[in-house]
N, C-alpha and C. Protein backbone atom coordinates (compact mmCIF):
# COMPACT_ATOMS: atom_id res chain seq x y z
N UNK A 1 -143.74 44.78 -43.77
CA UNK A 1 -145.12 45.12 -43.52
C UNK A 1 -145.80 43.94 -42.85
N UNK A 2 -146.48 44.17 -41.78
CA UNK A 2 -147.15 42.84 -41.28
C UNK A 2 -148.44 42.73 -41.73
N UNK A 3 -149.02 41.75 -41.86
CA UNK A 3 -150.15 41.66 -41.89
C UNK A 3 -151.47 42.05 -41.24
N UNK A 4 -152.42 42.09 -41.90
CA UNK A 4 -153.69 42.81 -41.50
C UNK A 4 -154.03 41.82 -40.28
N UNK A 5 -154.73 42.34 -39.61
CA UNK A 5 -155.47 41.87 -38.32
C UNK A 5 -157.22 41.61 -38.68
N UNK A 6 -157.33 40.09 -38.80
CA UNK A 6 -158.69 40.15 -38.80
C UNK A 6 -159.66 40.96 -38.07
N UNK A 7 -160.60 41.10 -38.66
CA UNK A 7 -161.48 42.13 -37.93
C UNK A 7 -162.68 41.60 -36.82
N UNK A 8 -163.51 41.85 -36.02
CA UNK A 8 -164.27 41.07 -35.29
C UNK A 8 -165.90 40.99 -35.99
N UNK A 9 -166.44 39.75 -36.57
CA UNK A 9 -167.92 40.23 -37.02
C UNK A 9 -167.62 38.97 -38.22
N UNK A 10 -168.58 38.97 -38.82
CA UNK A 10 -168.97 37.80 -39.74
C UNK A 10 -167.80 37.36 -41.08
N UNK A 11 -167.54 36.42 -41.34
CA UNK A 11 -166.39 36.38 -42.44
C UNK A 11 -166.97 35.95 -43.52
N UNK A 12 -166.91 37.27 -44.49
CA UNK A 12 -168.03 37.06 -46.15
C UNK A 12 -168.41 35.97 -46.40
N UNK A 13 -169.69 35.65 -46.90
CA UNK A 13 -169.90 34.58 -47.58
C UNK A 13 -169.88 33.01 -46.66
N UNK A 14 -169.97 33.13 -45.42
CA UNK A 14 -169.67 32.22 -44.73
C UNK A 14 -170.44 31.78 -43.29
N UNK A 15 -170.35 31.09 -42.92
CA UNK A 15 -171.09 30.77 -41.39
C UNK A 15 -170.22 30.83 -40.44
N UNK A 16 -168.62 31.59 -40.60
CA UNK A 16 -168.07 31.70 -39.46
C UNK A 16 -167.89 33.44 -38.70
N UNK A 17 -167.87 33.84 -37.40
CA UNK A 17 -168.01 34.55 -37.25
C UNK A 17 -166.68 34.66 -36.17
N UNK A 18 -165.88 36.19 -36.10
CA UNK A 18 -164.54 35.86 -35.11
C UNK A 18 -165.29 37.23 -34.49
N UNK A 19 -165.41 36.51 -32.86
CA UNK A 19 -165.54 37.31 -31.52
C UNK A 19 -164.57 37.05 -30.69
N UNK A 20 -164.20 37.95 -29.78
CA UNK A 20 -163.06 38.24 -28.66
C UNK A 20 -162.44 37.47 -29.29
N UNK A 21 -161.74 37.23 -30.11
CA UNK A 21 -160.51 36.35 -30.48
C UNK A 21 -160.87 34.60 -30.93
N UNK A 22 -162.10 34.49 -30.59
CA UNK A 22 -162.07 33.10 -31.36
C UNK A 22 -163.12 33.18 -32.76
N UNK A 23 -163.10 31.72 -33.25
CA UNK A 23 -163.83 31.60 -34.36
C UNK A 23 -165.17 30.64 -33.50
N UNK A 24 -166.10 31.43 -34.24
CA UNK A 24 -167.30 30.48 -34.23
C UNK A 24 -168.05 30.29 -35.18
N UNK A 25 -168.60 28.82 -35.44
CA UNK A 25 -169.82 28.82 -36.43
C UNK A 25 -170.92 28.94 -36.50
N UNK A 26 -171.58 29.40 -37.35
CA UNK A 26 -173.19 30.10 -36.52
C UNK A 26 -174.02 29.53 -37.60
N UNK A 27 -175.39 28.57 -36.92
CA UNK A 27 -176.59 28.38 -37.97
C UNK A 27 -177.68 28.84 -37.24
N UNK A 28 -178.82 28.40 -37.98
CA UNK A 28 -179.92 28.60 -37.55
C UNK A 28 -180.07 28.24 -36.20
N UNK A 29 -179.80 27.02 -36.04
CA UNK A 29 -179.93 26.08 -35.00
C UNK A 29 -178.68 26.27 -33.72
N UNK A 30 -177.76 27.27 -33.79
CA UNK A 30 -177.10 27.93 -32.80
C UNK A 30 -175.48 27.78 -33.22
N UNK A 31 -174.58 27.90 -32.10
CA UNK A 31 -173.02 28.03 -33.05
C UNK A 31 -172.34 27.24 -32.08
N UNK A 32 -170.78 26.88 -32.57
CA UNK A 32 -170.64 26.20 -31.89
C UNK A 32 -169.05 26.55 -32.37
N UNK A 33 -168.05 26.94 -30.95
CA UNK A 33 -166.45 26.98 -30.91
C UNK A 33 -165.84 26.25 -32.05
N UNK A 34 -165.19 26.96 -32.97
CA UNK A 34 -164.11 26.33 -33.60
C UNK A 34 -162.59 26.20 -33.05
N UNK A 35 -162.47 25.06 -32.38
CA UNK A 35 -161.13 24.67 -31.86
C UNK A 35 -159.99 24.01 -32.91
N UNK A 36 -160.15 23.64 -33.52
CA UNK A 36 -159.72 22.90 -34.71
C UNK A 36 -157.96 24.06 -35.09
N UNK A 37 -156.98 24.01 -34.62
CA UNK A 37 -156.13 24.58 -35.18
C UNK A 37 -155.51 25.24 -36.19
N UNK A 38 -156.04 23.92 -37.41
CA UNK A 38 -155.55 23.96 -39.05
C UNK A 38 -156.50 24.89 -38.68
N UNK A 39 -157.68 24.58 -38.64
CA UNK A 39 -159.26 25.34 -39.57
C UNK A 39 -159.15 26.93 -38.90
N UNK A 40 -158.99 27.04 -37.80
CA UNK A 40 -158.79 28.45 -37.49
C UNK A 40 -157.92 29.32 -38.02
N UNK A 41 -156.30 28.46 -37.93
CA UNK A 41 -155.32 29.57 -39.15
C UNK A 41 -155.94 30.12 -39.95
N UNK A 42 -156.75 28.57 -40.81
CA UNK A 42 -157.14 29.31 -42.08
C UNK A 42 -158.05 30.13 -42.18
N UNK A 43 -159.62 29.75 -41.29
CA UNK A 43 -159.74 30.92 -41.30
C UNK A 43 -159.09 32.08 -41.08
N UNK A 44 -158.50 32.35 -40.06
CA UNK A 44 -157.19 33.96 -39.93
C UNK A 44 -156.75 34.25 -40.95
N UNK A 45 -156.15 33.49 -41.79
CA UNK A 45 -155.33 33.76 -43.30
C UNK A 45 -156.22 34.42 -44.21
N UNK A 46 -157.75 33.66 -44.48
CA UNK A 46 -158.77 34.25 -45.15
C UNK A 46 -159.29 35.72 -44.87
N UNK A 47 -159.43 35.61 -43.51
CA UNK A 47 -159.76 36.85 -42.77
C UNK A 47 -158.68 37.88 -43.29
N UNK A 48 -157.62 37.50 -42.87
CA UNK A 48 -156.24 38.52 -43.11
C UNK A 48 -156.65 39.40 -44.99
N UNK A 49 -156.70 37.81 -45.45
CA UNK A 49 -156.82 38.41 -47.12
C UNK A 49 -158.23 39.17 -47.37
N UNK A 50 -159.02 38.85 -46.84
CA UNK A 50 -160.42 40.21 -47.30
C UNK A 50 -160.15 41.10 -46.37
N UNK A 51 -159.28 41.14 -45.46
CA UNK A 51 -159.38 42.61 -45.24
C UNK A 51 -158.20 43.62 -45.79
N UNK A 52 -157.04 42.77 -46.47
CA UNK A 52 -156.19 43.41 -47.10
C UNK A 52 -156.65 43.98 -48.56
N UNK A 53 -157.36 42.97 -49.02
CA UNK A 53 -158.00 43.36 -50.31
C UNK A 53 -159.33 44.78 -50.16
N UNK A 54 -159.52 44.54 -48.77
CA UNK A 54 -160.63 45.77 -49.04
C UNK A 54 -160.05 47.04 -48.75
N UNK A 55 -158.75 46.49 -47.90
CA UNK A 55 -157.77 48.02 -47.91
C UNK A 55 -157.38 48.79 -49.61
N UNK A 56 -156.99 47.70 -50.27
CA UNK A 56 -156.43 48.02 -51.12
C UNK A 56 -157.57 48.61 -52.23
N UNK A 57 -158.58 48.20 -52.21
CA UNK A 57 -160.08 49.00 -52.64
C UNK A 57 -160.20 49.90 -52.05
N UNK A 58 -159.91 49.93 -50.73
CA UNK A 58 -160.14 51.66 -50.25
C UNK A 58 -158.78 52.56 -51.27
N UNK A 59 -158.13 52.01 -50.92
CA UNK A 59 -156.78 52.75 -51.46
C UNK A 59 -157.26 53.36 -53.19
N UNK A 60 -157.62 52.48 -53.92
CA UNK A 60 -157.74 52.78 -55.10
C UNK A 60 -158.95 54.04 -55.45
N UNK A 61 -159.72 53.66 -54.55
CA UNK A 61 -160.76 55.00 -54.99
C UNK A 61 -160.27 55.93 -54.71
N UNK A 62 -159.22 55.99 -53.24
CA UNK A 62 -158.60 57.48 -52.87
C UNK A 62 -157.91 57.82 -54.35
N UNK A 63 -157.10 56.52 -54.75
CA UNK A 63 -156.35 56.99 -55.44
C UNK A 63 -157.14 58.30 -57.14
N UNK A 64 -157.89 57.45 -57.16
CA UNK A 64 -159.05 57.42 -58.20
C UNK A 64 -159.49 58.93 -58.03
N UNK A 65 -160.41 59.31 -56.93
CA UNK A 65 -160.65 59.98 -56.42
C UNK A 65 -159.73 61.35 -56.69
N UNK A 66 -158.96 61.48 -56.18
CA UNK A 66 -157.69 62.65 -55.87
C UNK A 66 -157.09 62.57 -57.44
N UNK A 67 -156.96 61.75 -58.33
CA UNK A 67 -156.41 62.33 -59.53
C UNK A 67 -157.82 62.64 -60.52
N UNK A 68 -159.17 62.29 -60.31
CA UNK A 68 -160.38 63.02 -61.11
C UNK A 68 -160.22 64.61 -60.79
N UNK A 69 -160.24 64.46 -59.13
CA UNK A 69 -160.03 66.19 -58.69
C UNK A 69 -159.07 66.62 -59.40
N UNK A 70 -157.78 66.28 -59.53
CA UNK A 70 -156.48 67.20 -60.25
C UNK A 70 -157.20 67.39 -61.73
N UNK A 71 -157.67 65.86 -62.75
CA UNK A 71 -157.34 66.72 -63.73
C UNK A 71 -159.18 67.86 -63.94
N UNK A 72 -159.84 67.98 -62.82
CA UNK A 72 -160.49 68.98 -63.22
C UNK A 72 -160.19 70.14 -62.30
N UNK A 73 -158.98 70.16 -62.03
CA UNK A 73 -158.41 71.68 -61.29
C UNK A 73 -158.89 71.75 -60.54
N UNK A 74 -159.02 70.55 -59.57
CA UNK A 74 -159.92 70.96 -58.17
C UNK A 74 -161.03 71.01 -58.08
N UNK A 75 -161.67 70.98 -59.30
CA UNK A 75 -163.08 70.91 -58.59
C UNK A 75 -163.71 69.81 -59.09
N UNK A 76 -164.74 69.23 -58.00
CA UNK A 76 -165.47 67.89 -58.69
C UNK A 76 -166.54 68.24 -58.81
């Protein structure tokens, strides 16, 4: 299974934001290219993990979801 693909738009809780493929940091006072190698992996790695974890939250309500319906015979 490969890993998730960060997504493009703000990374939780944070001042970095990934557009067309790079990382940037964003303040009040404007943003500025993250070139930094290490720091970008990691961001990617972080990125990778909240969006695997929110898959797996989607997953669970389906799951959640579809066995409330069974045990009331279909209907919710």
């Amino acid at each position: 299974m490969s890993a998730p693909t960060p997504r493009p738009g703000r990374l939780v809780c944070s001042p970095a934001i990934r557009r067309d493929g790079q990382w940037r940091l964003v303040s009040g006072a404007g943003s500025i290219l993250a070139t930094d190698p290490t720091f970008t992996s990691m961001l990617d790695g972080f990125a990778q993990a909240m969006t695997a974890a929110d898959q797996a939250v989607a997953d669970l309500r389906v799951r959640q979801s579809g066995s409330s319906a069974s045990r009331a015979g279909g209907k919710r």
